[in-house]
PDB file of N, CA and C in Angstrom:
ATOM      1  N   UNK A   1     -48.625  13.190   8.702  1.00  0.00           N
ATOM      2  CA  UNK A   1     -47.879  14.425   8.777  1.00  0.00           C
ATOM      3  C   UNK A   1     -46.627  14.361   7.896  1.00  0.00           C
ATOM      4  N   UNK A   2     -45.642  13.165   7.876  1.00  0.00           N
ATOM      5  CA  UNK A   2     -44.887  13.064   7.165  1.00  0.00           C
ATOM      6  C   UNK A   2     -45.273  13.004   5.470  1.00  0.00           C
ATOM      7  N   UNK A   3     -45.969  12.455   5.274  1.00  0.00           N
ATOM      8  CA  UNK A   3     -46.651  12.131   3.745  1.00  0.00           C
ATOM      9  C   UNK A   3     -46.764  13.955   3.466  1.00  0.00           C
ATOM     10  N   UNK A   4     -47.346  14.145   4.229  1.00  0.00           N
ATOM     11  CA  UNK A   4     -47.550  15.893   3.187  1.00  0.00           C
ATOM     12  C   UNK A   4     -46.721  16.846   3.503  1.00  0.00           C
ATOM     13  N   UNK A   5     -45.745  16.697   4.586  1.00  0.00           N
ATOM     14  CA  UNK A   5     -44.325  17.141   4.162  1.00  0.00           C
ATOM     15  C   UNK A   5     -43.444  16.893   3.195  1.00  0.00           C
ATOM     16  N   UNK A   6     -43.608  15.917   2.667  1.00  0.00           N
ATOM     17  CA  UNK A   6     -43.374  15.148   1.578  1.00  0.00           C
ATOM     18  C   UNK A   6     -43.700  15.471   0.403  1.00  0.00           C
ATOM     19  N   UNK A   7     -45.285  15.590   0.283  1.00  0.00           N
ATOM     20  CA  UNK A   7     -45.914  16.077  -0.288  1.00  0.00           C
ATOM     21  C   UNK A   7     -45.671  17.639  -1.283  1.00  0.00           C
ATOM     22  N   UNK A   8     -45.577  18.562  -0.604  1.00  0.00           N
ATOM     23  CA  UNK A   8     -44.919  19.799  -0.215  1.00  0.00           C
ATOM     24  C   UNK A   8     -44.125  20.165  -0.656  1.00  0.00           C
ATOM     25  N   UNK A   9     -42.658  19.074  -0.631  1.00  0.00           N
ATOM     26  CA  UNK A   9     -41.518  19.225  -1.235  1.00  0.00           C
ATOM     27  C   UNK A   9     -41.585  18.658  -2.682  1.00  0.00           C
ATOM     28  N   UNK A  10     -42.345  17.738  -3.110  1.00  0.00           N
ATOM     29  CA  UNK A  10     -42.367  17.418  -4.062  1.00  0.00           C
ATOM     30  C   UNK A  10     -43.277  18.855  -5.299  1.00  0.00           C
ATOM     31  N   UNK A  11     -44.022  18.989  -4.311  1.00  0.00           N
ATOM     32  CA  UNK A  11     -44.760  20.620  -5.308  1.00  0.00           C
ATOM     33  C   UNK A  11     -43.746  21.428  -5.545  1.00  0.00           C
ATOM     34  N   UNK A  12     -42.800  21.573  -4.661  1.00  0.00           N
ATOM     35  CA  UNK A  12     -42.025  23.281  -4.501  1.00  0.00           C
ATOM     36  C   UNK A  12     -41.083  22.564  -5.830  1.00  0.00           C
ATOM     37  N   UNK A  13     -40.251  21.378  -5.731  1.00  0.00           N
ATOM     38  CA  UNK A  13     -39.650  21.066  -6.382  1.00  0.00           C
ATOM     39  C   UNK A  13     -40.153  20.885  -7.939  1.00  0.00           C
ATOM     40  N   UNK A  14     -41.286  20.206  -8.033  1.00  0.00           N
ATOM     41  CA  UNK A  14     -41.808  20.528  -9.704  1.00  0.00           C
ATOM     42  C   UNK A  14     -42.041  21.611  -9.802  1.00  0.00           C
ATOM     43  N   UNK A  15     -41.917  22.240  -8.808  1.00  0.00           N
ATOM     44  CA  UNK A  15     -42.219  24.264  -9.587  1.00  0.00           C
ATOM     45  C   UNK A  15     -41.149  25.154  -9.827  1.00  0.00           C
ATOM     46  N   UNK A  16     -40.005  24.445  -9.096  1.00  0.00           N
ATOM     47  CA  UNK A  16     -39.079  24.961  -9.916  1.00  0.00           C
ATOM     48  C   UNK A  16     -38.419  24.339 -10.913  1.00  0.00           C
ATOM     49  N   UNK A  17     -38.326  23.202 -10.846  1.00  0.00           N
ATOM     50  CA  UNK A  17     -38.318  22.421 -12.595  1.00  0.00           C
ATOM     51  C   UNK A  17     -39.130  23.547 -13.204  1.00  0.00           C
ATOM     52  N   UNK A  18     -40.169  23.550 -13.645  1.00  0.00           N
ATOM     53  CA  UNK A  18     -41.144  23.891 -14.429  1.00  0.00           C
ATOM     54  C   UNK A  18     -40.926  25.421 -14.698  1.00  0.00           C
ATOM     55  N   UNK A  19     -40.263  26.244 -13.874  1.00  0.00           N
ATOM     56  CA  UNK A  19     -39.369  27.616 -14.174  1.00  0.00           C
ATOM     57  C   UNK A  19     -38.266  27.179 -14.659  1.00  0.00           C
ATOM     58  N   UNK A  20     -37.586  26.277 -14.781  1.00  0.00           N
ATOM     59  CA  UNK A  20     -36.384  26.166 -15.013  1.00  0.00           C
ATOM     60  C   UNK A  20     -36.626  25.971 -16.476  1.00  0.00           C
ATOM     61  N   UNK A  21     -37.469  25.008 -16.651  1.00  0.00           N
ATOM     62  CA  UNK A  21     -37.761  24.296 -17.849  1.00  0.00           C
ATOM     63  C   UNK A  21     -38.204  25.610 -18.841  1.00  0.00           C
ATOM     64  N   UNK A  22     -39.013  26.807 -18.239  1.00  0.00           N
ATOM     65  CA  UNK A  22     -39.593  28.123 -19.099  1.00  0.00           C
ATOM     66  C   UNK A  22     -38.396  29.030 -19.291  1.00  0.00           C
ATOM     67  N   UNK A  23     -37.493  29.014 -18.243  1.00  0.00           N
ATOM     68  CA  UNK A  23     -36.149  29.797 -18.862  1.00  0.00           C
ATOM     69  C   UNK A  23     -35.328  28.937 -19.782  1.00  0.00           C
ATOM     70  N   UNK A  24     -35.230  27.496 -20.078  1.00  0.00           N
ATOM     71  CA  UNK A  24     -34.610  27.384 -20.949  1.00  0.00           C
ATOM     72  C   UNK A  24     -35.052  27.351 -22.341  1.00  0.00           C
ATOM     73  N   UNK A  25     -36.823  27.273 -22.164  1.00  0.00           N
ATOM     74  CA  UNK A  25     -37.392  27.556 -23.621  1.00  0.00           C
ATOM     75  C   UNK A  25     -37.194  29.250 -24.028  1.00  0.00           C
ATOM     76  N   UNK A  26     -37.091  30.233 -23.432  1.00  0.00           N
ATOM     77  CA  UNK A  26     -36.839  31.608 -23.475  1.00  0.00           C
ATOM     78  C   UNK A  26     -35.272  31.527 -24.000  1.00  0.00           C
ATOM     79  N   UNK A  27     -34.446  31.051 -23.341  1.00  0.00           N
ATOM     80  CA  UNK A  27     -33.177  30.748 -23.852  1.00  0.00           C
ATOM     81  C   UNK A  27     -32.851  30.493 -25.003  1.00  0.00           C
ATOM     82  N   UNK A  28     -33.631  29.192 -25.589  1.00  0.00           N
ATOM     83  CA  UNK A  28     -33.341  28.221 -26.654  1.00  0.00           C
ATOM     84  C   UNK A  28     -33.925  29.730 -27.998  1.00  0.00           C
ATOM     85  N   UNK A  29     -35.323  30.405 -27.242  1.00  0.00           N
ATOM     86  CA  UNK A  29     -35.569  31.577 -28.263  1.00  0.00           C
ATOM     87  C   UNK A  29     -34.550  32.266 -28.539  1.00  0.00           C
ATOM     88  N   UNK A  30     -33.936  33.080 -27.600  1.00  0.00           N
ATOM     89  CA  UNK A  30     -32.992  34.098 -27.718  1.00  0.00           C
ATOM     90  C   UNK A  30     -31.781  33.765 -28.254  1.00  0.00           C
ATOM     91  N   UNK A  31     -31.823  32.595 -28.252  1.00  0.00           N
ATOM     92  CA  UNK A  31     -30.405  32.150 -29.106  1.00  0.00           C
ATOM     93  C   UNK A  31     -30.903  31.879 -30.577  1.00  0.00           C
ATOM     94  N   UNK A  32     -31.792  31.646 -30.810  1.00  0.00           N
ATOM     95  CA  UNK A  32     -32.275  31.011 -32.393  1.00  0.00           C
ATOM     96  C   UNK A  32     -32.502  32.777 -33.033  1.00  0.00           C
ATOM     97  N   UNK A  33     -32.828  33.737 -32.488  1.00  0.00           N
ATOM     98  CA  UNK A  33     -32.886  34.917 -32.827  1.00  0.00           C
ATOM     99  C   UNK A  33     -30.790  35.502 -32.728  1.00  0.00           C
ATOM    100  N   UNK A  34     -30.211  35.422 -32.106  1.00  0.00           N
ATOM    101  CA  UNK A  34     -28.816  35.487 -32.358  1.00  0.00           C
ATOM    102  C   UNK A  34     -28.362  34.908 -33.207  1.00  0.00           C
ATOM    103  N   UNK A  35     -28.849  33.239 -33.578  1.00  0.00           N
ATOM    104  CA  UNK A  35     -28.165  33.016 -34.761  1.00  0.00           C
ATOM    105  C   UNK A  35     -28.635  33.432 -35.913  1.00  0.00           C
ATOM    106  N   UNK A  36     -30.357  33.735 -36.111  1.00  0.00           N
ATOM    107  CA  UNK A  36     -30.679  34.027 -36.885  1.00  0.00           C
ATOM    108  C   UNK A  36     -30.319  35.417 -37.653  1.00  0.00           C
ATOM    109  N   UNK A  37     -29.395  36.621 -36.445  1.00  0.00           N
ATOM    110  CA  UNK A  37     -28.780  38.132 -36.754  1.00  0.00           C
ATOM    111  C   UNK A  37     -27.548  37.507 -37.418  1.00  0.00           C
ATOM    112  N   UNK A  38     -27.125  36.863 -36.648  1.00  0.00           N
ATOM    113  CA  UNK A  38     -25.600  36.419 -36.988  1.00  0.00           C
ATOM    114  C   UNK A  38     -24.917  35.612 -38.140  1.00  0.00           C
ATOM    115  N   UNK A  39     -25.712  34.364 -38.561  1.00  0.00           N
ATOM    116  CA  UNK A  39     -25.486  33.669 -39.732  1.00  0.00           C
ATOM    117  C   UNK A  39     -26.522  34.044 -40.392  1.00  0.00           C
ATOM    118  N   UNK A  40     -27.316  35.094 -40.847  1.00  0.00           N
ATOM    119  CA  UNK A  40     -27.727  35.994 -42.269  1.00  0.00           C
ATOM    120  C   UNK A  40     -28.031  34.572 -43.060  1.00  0.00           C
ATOM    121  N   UNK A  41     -28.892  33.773 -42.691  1.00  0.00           N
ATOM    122  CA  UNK A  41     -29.337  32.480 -43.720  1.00  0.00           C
ATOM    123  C   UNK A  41     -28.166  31.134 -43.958  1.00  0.00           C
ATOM    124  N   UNK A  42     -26.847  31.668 -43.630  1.00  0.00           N
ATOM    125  CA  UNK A  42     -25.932  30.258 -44.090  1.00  0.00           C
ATOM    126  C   UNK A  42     -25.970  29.259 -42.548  1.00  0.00           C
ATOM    127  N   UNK A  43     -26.380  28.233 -42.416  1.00  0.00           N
ATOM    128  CA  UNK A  43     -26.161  27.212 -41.508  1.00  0.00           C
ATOM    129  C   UNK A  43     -27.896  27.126 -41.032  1.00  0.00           C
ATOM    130  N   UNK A  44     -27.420  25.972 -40.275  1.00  0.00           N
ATOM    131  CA  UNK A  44     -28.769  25.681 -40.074  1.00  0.00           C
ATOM    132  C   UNK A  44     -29.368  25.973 -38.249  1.00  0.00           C
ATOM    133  N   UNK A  45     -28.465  26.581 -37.827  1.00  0.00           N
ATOM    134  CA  UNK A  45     -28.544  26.549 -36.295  1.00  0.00           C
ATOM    135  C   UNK A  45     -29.635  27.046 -35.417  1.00  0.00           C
ATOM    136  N   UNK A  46     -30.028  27.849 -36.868  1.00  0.00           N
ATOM    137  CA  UNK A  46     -31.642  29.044 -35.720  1.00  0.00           C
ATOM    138  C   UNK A  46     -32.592  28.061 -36.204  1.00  0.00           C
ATOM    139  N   UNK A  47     -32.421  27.001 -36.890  1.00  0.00           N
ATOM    140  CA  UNK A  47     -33.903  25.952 -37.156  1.00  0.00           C
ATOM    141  C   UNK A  47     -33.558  24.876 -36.226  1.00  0.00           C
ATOM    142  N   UNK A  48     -32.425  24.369 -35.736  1.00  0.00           N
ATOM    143  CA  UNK A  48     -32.428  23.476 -34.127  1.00  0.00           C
ATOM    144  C   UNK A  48     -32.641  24.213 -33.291  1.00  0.00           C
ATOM    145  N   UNK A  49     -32.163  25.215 -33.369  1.00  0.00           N
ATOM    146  CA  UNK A  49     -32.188  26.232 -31.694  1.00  0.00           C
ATOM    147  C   UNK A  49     -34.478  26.148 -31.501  1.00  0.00           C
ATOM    148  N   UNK A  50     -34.521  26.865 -32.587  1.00  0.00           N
ATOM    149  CA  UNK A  50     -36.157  26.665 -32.959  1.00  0.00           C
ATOM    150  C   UNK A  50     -37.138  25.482 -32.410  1.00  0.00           C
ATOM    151  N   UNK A  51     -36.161  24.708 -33.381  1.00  0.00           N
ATOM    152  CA  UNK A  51     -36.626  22.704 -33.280  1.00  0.00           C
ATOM    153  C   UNK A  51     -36.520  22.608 -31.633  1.00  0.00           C
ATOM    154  N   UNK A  52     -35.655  22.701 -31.063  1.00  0.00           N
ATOM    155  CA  UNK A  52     -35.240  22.643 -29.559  1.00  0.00           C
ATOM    156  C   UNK A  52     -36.777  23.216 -28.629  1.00  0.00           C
ATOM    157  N   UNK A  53     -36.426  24.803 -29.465  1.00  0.00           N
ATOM    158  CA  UNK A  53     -37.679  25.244 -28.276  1.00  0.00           C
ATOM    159  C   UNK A  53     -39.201  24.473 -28.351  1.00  0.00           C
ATOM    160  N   UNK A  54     -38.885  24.059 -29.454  1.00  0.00           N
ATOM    161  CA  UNK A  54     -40.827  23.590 -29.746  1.00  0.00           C
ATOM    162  C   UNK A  54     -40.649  22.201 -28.867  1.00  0.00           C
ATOM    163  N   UNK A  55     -39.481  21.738 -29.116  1.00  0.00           N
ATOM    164  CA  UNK A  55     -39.882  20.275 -28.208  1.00  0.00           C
ATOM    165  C   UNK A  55     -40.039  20.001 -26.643  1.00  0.00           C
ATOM    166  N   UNK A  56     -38.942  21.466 -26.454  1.00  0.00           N
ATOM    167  CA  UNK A  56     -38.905  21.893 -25.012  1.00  0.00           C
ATOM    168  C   UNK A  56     -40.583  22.301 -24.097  1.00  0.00           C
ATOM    169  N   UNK A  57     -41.142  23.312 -25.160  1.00  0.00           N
ATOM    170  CA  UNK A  57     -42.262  23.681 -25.009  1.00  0.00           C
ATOM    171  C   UNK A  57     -43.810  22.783 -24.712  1.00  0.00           C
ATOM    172  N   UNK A  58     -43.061  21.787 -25.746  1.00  0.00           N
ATOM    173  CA  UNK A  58     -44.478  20.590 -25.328  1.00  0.00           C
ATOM    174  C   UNK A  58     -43.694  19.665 -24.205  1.00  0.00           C
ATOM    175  N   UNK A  59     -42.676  19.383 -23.896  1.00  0.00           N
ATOM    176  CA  UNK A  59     -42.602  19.037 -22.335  1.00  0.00           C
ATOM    177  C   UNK A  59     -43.109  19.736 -21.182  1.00  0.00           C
ATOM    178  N   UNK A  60     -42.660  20.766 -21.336  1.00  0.00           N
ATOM    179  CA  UNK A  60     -43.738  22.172 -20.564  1.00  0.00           C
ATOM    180  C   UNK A  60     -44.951  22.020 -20.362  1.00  0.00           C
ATOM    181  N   UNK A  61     -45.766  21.865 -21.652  1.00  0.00           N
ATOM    182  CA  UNK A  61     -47.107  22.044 -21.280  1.00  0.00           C
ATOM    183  C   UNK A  61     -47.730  20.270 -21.234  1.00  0.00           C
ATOM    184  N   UNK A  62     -47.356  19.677 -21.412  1.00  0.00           N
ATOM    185  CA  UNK A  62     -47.224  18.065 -20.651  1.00  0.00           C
ATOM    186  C   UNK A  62     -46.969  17.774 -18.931  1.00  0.00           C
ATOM    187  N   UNK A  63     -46.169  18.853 -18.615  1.00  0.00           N
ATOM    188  CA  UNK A  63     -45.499  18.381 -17.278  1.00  0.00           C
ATOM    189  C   UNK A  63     -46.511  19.413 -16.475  1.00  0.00           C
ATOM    190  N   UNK A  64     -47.049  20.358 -17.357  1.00  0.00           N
ATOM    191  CA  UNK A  64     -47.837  21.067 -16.571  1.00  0.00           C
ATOM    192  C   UNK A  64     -49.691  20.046 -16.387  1.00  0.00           C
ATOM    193  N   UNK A  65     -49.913  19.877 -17.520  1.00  0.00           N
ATOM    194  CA  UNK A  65     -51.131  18.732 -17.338  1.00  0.00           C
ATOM    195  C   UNK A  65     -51.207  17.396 -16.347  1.00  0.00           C
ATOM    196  N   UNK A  66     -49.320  17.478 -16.752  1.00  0.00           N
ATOM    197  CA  UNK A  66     -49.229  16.369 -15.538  1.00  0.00           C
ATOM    198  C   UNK A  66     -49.532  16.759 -13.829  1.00  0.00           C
ATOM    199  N   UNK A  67     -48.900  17.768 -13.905  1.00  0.00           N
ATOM    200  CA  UNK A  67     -49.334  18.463 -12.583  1.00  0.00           C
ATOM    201  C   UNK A  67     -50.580  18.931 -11.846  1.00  0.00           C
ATOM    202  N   UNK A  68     -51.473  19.377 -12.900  1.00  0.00           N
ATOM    203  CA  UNK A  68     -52.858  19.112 -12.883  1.00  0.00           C
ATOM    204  C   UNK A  68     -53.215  17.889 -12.411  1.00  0.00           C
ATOM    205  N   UNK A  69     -52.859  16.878 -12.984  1.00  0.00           N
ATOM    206  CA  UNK A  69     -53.467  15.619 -12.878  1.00  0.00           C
ATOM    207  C   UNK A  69     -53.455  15.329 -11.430  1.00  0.00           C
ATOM    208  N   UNK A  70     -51.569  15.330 -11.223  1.00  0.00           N
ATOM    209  CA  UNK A  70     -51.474  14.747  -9.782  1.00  0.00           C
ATOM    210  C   UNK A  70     -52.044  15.829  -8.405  1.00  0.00           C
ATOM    211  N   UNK A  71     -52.681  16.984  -8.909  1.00  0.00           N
ATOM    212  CA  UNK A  71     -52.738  18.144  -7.837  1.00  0.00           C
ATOM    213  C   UNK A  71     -51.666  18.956  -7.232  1.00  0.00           C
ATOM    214  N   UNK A  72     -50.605  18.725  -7.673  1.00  0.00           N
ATOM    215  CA  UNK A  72     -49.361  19.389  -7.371  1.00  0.00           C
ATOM    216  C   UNK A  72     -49.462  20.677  -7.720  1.00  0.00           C
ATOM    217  N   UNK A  73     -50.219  20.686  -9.092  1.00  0.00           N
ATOM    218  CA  UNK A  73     -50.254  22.718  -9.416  1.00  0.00           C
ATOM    219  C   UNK A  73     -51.790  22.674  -9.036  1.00  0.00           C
ATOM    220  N   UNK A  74     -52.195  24.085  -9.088  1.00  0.00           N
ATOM    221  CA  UNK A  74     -53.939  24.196  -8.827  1.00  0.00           C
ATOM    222  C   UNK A  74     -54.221  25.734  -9.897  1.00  0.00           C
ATOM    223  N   UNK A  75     -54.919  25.050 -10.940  1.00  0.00           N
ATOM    224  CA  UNK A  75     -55.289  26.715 -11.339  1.00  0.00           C
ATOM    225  C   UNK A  75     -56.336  27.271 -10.919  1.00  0.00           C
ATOM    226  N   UNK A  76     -56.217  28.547 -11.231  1.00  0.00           N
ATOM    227  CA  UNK A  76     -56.925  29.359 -10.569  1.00  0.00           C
ATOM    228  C   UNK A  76     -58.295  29.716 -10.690  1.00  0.00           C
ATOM    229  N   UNK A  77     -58.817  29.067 -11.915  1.00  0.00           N
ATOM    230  CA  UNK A  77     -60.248  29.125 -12.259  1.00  0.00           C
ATOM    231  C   UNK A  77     -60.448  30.495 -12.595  1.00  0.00           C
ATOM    232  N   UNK A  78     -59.860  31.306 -13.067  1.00  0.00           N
ATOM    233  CA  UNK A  78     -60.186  32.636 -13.872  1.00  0.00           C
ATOM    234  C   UNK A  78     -61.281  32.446 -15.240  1.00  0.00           C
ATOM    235  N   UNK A  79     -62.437  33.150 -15.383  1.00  0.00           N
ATOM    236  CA  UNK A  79     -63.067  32.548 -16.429  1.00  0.00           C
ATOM    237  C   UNK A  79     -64.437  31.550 -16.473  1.00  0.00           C
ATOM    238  N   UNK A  80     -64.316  30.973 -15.025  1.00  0.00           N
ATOM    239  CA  UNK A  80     -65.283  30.062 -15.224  1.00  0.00           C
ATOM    240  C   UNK A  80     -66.352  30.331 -13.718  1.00  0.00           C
ATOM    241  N   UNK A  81     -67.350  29.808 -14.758  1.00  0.00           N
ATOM    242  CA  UNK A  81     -68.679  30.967 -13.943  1.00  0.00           C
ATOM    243  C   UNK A  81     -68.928  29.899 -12.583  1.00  0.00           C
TER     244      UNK A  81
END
């Protein structure tokens, strides 16, 4: 009983990592599009802000496979006969 109370908390908690982790790749966008209005080509900031989201993004979809793995997420099987 204790183990999957346990259990439980450890799901709720990687699921909100894993929102947290999708608002800051949305973030890292919306800022690389501000710098990109704002510095008109001089500096280099909307290609880290960029660089940022892509690296952010494959932690994302890593932590999500990972979650798969351990059963913590469950998809939904949409698609498959």
């Amino acid at each position: 009983m204790v183990e999957r109370v346990r259990a439980d908390h450890v799901e709720t908690i990687y699921k909100y990592a894993l929102v947290i982790l999708l608002l800051v790749v949305l973030f890292n966008l919306g800022q690389a599009l501000y710098f990109m209005m704002t510095d008109k080509g001089q500096g280099s900031r909307t290609v880290w802000a960029l660089t940022r989201r892509i690296g952010l993004s494959l932690l994302l979809i890593a932590m999500i496979a990972l979650g798969i793995f351990m059963g913590w997420l469950h998809p939904h099987g949409v698609g498959q006969f």
